[in-house]
N, C-alpha and C. Protein backbone atom coordinates (compact mmCIF):
# COMPACT_ATOMS: atom_id res chain seq x y z
N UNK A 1 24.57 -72.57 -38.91
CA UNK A 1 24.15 -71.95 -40.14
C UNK A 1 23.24 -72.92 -40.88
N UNK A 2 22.06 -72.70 -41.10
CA UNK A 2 21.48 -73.48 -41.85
C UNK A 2 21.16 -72.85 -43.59
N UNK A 3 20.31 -73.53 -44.50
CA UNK A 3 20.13 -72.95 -45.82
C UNK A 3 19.25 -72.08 -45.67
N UNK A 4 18.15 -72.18 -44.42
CA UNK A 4 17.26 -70.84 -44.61
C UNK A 4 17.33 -69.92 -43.98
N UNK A 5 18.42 -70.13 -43.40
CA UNK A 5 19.26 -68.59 -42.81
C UNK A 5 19.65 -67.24 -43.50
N UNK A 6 20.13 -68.16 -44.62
CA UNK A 6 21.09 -67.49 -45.61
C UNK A 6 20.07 -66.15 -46.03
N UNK A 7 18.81 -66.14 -46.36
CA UNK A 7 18.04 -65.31 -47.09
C UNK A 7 18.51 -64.03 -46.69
N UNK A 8 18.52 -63.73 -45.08
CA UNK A 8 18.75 -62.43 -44.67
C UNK A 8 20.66 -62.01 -45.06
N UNK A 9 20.88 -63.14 -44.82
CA UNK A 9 22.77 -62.71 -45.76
C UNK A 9 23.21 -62.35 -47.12
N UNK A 10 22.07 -62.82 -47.61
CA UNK A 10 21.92 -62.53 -48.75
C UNK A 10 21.18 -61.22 -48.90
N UNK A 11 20.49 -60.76 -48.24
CA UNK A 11 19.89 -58.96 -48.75
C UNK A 11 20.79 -58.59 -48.04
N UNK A 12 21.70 -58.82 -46.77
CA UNK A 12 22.64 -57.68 -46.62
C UNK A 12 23.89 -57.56 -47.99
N UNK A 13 24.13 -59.01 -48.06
CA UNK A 13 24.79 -58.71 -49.45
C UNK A 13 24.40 -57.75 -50.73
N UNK A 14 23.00 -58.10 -51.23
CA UNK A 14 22.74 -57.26 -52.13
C UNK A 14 22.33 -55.47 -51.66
N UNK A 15 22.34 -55.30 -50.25
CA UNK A 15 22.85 -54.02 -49.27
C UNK A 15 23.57 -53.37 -49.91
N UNK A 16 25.00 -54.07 -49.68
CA UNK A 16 26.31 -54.19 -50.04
C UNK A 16 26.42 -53.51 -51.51
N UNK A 17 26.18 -54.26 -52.22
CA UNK A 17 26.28 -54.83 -53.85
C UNK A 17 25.58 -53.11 -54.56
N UNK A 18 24.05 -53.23 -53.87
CA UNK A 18 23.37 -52.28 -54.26
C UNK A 18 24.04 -50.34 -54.32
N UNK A 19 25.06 -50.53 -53.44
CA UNK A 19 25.95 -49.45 -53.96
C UNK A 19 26.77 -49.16 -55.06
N UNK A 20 27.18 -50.04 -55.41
CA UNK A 20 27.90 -49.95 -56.76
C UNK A 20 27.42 -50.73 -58.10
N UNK A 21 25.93 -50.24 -57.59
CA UNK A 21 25.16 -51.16 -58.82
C UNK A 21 24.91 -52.51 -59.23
N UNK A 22 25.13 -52.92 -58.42
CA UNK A 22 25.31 -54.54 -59.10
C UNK A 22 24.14 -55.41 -57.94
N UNK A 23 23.95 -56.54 -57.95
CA UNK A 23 22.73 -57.84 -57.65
C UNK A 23 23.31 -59.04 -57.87
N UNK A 24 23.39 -59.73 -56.50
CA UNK A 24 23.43 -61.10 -56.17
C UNK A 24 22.00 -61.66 -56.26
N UNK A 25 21.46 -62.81 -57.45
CA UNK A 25 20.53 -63.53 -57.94
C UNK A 25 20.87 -64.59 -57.18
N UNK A 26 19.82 -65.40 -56.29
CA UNK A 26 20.20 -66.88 -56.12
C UNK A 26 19.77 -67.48 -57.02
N UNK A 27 20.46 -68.30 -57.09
CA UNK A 27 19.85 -69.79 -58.16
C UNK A 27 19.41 -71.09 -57.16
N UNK A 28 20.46 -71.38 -56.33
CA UNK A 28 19.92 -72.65 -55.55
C UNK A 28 21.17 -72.16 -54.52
N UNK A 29 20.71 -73.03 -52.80
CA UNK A 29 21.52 -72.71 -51.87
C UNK A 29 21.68 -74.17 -51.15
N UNK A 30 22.76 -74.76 -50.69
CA UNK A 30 22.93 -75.81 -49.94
C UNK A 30 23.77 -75.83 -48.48
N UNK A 31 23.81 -76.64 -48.23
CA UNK A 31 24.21 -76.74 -46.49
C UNK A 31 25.69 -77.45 -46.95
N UNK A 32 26.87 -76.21 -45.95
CA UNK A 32 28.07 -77.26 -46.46
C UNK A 32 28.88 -77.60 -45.00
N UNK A 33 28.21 -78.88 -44.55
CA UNK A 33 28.42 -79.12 -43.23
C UNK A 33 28.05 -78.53 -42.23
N UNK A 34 28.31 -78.70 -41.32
CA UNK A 34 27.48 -78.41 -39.66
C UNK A 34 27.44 -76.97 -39.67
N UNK A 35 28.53 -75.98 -40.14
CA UNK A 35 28.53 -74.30 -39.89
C UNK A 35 28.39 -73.83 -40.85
N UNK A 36 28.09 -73.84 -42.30
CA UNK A 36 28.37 -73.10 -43.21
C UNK A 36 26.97 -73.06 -44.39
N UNK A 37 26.99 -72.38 -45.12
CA UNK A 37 25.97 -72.48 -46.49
C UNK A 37 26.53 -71.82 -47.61
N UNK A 38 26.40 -72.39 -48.50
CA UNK A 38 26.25 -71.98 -49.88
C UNK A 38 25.48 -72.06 -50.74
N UNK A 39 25.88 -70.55 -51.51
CA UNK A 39 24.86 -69.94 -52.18
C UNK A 39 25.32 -69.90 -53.84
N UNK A 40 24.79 -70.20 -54.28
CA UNK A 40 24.68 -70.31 -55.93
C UNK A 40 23.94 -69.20 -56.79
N UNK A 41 24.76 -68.67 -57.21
CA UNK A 41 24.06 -67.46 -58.14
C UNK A 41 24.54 -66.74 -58.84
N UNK A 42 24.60 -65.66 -59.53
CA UNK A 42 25.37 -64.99 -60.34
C UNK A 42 25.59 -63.20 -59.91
N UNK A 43 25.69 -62.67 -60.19
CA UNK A 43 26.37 -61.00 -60.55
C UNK A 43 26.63 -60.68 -61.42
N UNK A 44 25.73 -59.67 -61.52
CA UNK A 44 25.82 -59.10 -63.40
C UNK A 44 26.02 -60.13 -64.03
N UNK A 45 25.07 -61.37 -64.04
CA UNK A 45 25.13 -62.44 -65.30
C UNK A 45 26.27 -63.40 -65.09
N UNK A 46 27.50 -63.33 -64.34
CA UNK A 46 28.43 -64.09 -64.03
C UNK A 46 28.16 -65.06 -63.01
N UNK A 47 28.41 -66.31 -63.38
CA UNK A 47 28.15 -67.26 -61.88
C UNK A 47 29.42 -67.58 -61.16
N UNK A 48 28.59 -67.26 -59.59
CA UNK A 48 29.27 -66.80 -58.83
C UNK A 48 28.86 -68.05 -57.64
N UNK A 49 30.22 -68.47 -56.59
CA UNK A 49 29.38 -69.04 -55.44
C UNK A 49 29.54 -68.42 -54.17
N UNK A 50 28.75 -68.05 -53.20
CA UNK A 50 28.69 -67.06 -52.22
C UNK A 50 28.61 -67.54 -50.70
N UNK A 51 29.84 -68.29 -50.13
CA UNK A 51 30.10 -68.50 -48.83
C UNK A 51 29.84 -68.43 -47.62
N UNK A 52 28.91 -68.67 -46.71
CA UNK A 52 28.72 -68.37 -45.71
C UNK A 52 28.93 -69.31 -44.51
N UNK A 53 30.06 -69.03 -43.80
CA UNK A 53 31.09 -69.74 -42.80
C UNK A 53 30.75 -69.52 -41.76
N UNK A 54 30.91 -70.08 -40.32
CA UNK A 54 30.81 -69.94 -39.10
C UNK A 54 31.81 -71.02 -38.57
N UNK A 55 33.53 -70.20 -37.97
CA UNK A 55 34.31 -71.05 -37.51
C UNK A 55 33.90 -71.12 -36.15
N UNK A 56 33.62 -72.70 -35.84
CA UNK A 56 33.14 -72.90 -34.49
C UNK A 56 33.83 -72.51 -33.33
N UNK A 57 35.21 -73.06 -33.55
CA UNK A 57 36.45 -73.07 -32.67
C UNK A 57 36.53 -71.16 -32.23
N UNK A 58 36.68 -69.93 -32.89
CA UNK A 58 36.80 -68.40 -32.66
C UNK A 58 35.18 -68.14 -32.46
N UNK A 59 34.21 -68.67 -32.97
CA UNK A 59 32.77 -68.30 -33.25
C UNK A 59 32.97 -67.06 -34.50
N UNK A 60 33.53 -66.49 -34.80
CA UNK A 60 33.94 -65.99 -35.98
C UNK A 60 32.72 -66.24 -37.05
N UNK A 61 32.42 -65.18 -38.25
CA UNK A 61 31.75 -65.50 -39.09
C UNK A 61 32.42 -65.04 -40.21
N UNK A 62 32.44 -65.85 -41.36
CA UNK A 62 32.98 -65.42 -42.89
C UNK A 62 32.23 -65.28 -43.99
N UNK A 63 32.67 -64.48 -44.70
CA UNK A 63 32.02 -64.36 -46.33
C UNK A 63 33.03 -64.60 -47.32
N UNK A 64 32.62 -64.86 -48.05
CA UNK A 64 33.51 -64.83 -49.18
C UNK A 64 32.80 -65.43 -50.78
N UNK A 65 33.46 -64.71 -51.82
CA UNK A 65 33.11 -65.23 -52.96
C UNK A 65 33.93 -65.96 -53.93
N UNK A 66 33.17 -66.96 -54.68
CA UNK A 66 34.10 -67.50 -55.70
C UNK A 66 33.84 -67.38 -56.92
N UNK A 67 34.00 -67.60 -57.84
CA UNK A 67 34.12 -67.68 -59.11
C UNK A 67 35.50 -69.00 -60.00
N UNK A 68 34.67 -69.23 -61.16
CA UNK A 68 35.57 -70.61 -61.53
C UNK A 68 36.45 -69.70 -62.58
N UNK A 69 36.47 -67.98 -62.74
CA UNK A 69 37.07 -67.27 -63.81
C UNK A 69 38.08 -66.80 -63.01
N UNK A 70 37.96 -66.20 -61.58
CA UNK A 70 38.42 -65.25 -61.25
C UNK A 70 39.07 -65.42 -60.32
N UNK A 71 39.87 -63.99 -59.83
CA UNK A 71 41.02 -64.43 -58.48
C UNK A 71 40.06 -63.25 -57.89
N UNK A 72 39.26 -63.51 -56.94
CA UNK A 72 38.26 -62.33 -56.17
C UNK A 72 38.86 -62.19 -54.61
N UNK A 73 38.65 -61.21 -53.98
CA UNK A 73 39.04 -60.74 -52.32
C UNK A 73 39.11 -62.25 -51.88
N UNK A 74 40.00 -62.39 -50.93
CA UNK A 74 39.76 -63.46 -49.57
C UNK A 74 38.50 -63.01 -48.72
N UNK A 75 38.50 -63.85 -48.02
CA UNK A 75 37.38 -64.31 -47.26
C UNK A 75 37.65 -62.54 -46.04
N UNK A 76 36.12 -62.33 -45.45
CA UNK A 76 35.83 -61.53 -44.76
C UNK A 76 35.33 -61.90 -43.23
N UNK A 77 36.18 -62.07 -42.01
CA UNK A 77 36.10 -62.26 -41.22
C UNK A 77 35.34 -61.24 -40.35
N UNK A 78 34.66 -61.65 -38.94
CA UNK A 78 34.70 -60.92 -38.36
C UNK A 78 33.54 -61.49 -37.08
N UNK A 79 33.15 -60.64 -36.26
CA UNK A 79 31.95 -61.55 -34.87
C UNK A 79 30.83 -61.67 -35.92
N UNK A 80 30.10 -60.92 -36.53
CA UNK A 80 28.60 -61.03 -36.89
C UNK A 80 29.19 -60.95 -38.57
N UNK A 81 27.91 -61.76 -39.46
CA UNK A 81 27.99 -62.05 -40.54
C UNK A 81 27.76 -60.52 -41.12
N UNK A 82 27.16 -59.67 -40.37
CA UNK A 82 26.46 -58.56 -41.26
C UNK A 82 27.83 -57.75 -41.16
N UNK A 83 28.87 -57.36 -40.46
CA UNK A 83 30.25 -56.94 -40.30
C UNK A 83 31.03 -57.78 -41.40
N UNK A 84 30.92 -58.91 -41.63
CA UNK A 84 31.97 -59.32 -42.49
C UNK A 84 31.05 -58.94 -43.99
N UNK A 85 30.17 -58.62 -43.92
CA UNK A 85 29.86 -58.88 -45.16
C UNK A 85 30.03 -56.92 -45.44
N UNK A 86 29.75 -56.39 -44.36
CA UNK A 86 29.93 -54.95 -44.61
C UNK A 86 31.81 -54.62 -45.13
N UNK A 87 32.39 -55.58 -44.62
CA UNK A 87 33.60 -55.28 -44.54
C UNK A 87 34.09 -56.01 -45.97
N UNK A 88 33.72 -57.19 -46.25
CA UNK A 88 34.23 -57.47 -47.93
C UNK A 88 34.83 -56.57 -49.10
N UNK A 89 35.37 -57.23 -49.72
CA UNK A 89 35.66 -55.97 -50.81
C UNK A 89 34.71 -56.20 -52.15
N UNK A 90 33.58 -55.83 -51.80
CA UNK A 90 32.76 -56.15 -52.74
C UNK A 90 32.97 -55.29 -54.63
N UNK A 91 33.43 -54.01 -54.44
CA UNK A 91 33.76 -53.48 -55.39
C UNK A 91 35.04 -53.72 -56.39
N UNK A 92 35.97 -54.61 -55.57
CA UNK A 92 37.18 -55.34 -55.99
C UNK A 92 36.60 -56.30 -56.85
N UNK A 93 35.46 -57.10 -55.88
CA UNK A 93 34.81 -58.77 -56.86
C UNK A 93 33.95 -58.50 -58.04
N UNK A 94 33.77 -57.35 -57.76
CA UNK A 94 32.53 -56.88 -58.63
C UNK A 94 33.44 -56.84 -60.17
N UNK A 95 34.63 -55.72 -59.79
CA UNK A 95 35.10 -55.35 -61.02
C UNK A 95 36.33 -56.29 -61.53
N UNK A 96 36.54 -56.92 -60.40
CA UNK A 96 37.07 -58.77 -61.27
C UNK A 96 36.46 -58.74 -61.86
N UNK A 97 35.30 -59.80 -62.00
CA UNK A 97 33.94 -60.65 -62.71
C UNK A 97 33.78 -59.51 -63.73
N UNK A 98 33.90 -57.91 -63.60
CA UNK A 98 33.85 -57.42 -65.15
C UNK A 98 34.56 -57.47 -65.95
N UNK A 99 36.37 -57.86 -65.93
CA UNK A 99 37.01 -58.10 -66.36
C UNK A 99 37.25 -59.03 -67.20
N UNK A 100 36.37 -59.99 -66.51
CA UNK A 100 36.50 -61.74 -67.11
C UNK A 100 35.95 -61.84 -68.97
């Protein structure tokens, strides 16, 4: 996984997102060790950080979101990033972060 990978994980995310109204903004994205990237940005104005995993050991790929407010879905496993990210509970994180 590198940082300029992420771009296309990121429009399937806002894919995702774009159903129930809402937009993942990047702000800045970094490399977090040999398999993974993170993404820095917000949702509906909330900052948010946006996970992108590759367990070497299964080849497995994950998503997941964080927030420093919120208790949001666990992580979204699955073979291809575009499956885990289809499979997230994006409407769960969404309407956390509106709560906050």
């Amino acid at each position: 996984m590198t940082v300029q990978g992420t771009q296309p994980l990121v429009d399937w995310v806002n894919d995702e997102l774009s159903l129930i109204g809402a937009e993942f903004v990047t702000a800045m994205t970094k490399p977090a060790g040999p398999f993974s990237s993170v993404v820095y940005g917000s949702i509906d104005g909330h900052l948010v950080r946006l996970n992108f995993l590759t367990e070497p050991a299964t080849g497995m790929c994950a998503v997941f979101l964080v927030s420093n407010q919120d208790t949001l879905p666990d992580r979204s496993s699955a073979a291809t990033f575009q499956e885990a990210i289809q499979n997230y509970e994006w409407a769960v994180a969404v309407d956390a972060l509106s709560r906050a």
